[in-house]
N, C-alpha and C. Protein backbone atom coordinates (compact mmCIF):
# COMPACT_ATOMS: atom_id res chain seq x y z
N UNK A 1 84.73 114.70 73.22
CA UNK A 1 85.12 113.42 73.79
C UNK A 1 86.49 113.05 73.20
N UNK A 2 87.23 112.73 74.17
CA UNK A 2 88.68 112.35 73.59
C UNK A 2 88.78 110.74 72.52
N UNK A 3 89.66 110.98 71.63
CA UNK A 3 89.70 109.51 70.82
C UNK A 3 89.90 108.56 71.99
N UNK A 4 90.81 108.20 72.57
CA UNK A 4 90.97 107.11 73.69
C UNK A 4 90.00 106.62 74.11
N UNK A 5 89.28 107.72 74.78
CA UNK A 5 87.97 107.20 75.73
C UNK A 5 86.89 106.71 74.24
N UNK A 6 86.90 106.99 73.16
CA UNK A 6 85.76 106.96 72.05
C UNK A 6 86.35 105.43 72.07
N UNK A 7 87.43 105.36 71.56
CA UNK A 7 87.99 103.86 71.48
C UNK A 7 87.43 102.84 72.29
N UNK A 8 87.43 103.14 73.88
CA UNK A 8 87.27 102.43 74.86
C UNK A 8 85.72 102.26 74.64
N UNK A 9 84.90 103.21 74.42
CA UNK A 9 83.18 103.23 74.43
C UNK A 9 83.06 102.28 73.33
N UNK A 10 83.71 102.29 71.75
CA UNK A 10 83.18 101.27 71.07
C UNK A 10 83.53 99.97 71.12
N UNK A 11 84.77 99.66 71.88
CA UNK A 11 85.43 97.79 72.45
C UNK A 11 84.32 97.97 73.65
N UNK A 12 84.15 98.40 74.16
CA UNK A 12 82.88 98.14 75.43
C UNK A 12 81.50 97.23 74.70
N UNK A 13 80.83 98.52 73.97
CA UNK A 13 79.85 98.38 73.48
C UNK A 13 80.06 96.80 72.51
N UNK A 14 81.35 96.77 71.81
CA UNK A 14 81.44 95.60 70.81
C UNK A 14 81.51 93.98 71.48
N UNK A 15 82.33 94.13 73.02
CA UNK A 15 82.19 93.47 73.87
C UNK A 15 80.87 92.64 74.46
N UNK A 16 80.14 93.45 74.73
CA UNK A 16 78.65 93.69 75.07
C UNK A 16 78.25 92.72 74.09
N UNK A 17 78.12 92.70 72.64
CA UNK A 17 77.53 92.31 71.75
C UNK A 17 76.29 93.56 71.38
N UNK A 18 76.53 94.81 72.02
CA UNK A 18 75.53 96.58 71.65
C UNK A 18 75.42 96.55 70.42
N UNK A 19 77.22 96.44 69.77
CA UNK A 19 77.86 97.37 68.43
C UNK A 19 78.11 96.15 67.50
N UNK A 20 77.59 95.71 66.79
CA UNK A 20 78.07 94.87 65.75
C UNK A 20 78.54 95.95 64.64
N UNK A 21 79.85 94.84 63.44
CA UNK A 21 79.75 95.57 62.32
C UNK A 21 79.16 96.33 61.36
N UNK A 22 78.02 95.55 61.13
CA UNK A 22 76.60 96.18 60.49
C UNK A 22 75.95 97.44 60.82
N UNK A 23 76.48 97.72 61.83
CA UNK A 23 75.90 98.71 63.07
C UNK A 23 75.97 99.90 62.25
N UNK A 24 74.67 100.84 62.12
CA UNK A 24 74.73 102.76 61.20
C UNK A 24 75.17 103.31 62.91
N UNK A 25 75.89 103.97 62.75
CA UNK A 25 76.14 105.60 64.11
C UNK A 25 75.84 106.50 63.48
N UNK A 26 75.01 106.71 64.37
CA UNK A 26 74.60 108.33 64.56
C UNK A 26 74.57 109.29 65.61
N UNK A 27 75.46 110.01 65.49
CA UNK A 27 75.52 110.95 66.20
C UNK A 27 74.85 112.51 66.26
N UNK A 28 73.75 112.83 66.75
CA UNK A 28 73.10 113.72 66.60
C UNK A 28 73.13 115.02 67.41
N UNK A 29 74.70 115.19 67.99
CA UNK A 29 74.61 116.71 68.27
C UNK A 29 76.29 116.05 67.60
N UNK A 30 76.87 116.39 66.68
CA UNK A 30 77.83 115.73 66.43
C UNK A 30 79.56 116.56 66.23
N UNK A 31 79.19 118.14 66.84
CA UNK A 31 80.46 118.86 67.06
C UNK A 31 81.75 118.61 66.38
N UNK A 32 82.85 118.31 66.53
CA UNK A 32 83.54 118.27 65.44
C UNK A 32 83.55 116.98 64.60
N UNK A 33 83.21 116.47 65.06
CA UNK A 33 83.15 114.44 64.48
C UNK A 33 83.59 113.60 65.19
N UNK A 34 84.61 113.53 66.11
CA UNK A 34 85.31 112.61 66.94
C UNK A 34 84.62 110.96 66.82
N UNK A 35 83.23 111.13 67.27
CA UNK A 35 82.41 110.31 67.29
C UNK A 35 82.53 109.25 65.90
N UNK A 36 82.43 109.88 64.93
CA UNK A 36 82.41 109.70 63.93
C UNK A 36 83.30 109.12 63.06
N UNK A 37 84.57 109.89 63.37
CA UNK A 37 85.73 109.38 62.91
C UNK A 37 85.91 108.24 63.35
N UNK A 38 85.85 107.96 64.54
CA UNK A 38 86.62 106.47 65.04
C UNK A 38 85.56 105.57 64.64
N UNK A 39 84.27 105.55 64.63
CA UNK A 39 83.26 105.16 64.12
C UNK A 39 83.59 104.53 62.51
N UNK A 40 83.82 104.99 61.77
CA UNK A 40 83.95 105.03 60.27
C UNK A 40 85.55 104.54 60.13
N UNK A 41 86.22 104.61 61.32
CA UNK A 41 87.35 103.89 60.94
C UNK A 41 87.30 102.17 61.39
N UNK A 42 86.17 102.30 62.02
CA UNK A 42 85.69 100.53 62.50
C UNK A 42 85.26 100.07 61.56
N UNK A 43 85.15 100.95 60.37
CA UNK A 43 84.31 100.14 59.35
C UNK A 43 82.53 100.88 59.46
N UNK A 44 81.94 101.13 60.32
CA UNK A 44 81.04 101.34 60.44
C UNK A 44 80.49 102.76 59.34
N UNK A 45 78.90 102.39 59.58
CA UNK A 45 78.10 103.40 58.56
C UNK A 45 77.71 104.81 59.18
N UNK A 46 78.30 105.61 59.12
CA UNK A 46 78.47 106.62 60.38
C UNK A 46 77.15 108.00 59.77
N UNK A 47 76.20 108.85 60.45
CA UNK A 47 75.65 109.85 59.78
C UNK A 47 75.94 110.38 61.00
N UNK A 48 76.32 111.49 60.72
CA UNK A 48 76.82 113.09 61.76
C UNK A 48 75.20 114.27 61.65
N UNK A 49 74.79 114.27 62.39
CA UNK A 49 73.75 115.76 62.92
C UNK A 49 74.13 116.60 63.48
N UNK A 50 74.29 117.86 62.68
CA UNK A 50 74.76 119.02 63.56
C UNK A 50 73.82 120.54 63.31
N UNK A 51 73.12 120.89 63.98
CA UNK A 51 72.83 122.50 63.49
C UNK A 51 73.72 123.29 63.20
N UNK A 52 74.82 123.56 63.70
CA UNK A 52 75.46 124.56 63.33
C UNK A 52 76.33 124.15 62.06
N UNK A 53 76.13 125.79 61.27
CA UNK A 53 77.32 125.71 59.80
C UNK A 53 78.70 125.07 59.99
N UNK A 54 79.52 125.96 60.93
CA UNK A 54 80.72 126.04 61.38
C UNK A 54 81.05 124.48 62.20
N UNK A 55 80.14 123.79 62.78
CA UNK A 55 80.61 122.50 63.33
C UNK A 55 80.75 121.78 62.06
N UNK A 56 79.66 121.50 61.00
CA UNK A 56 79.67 120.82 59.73
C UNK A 56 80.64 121.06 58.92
N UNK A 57 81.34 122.26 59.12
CA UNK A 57 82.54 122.63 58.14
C UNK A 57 83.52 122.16 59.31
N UNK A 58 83.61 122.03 59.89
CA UNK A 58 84.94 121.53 60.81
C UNK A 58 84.63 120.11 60.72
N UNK A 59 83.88 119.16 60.60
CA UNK A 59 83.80 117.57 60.30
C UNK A 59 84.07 117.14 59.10
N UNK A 60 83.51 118.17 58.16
CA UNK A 60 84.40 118.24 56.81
C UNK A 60 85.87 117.85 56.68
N UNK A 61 85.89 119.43 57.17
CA UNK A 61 88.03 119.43 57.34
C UNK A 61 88.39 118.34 57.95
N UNK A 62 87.54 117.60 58.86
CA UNK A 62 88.58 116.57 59.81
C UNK A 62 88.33 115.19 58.89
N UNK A 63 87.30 115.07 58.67
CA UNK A 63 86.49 113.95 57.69
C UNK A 63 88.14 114.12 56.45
N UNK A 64 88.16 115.27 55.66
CA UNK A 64 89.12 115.16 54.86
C UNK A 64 90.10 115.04 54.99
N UNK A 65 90.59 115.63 56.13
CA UNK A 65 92.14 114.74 57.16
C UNK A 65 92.34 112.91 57.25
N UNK A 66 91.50 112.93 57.99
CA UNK A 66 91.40 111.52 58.26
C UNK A 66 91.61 110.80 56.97
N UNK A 67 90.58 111.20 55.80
CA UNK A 67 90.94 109.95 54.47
C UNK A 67 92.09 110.25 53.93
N UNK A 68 92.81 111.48 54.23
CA UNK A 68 93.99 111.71 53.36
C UNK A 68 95.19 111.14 54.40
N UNK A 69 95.22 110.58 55.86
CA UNK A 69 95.79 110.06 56.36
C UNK A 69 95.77 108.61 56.23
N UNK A 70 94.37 108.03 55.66
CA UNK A 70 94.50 107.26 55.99
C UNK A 70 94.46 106.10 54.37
N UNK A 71 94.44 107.09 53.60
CA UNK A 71 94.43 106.90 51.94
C UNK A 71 92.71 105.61 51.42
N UNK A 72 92.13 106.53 51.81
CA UNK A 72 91.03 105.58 51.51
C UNK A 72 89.60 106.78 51.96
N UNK A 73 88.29 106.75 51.44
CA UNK A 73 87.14 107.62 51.77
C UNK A 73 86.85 106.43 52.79
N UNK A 74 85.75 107.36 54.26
CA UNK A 74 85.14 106.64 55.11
C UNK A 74 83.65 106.84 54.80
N UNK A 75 83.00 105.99 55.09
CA UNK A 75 81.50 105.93 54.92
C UNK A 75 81.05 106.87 56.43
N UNK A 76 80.86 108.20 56.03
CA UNK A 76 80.33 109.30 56.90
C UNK A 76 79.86 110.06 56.73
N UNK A 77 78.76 110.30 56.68
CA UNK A 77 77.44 111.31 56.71
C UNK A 77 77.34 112.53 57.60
N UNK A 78 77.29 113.77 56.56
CA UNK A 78 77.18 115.29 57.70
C UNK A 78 76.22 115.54 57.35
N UNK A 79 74.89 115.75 57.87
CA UNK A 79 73.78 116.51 57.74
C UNK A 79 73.62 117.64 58.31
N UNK A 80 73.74 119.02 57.81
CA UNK A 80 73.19 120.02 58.83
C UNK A 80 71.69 120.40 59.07
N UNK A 81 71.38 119.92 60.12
CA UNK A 81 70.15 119.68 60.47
C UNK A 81 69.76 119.64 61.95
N UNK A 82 68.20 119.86 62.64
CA UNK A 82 67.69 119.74 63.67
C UNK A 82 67.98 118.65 64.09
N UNK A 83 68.31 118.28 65.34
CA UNK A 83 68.94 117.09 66.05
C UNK A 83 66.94 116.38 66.47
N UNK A 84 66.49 117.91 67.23
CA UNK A 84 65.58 117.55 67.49
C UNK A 84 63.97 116.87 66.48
N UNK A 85 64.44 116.79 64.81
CA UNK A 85 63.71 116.21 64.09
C UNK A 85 64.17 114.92 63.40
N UNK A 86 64.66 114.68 64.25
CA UNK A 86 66.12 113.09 64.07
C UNK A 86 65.30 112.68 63.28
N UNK A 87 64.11 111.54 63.89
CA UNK A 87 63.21 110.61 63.17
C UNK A 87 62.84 110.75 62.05
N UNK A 88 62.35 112.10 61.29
CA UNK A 88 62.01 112.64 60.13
C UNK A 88 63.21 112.79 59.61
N UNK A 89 64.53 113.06 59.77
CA UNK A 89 65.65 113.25 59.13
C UNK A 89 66.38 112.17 59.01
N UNK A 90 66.14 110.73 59.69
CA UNK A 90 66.75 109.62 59.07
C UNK A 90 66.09 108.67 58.36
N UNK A 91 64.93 108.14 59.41
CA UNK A 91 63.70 107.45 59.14
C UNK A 91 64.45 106.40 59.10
N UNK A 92 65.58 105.51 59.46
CA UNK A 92 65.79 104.01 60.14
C UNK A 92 66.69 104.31 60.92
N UNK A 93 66.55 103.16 61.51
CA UNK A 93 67.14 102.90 63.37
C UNK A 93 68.61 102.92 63.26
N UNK A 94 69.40 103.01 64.15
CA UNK A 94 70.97 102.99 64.44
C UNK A 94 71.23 103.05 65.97
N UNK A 95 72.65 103.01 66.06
CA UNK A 95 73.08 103.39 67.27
C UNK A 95 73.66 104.57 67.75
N UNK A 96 72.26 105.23 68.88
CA UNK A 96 73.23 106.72 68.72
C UNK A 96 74.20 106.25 70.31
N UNK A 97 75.67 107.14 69.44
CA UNK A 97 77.02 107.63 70.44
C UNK A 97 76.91 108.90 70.57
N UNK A 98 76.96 109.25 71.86
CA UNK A 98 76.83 110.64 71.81
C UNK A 98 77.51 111.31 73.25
N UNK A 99 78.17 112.24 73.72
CA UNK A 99 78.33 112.53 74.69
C UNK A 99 77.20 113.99 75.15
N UNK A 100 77.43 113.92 76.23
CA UNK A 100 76.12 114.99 76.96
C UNK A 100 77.13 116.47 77.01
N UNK A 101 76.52 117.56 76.22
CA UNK A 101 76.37 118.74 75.91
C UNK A 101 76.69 119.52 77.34
């Protein structure tokens, strides 16, 4: 998902009254982070789900881009893990962002 359009999905949702500040994201098929990043740059409590090694090491690298651009750590969570055992792997509620696979 492109940053622009991610931008546009969370002023939508914040619009709405969906997305408050308080708001955890989770993104549970979570590919390179995109989701995430813009997420955690709102301030928000962001946890990333990904099965694969290689996606989790690329949210890493971008995760470590981003704070070194932006001189500060973001509150963002990589779990490599089953998307499909979400509930057991978070065990409280959030808002999932996610685009379709």
């Amino acid at each position: 998902m492109s940053f622009h359009l991610l931008e546009k999905i969370y002023a939508h949702l914040s619009t709405l009254g969906l997305l408050k500040p308080e708001d955890h994201i989770i993104d549970f098929m979570g590919g390179s982070g995109r989701t995430g990043l813009i997420g955690s740059l709102h301030g928000h409590k962001v946890t990333m789900v990904e099965l694969e090694k290689h996606f989790c090491e690329m949210m890493e690298g971008n995760k470590a881009k981003l704070e070194s651009q932006i001189g500060r750590k973001v509150d963002m969570e990589i779990l490599q893990a089953d998307a499909r055992q979400l509930s057991s792997i978070l065990g409280e509620g959030g808002v999932g962002i996610v685009s379709p696979p």
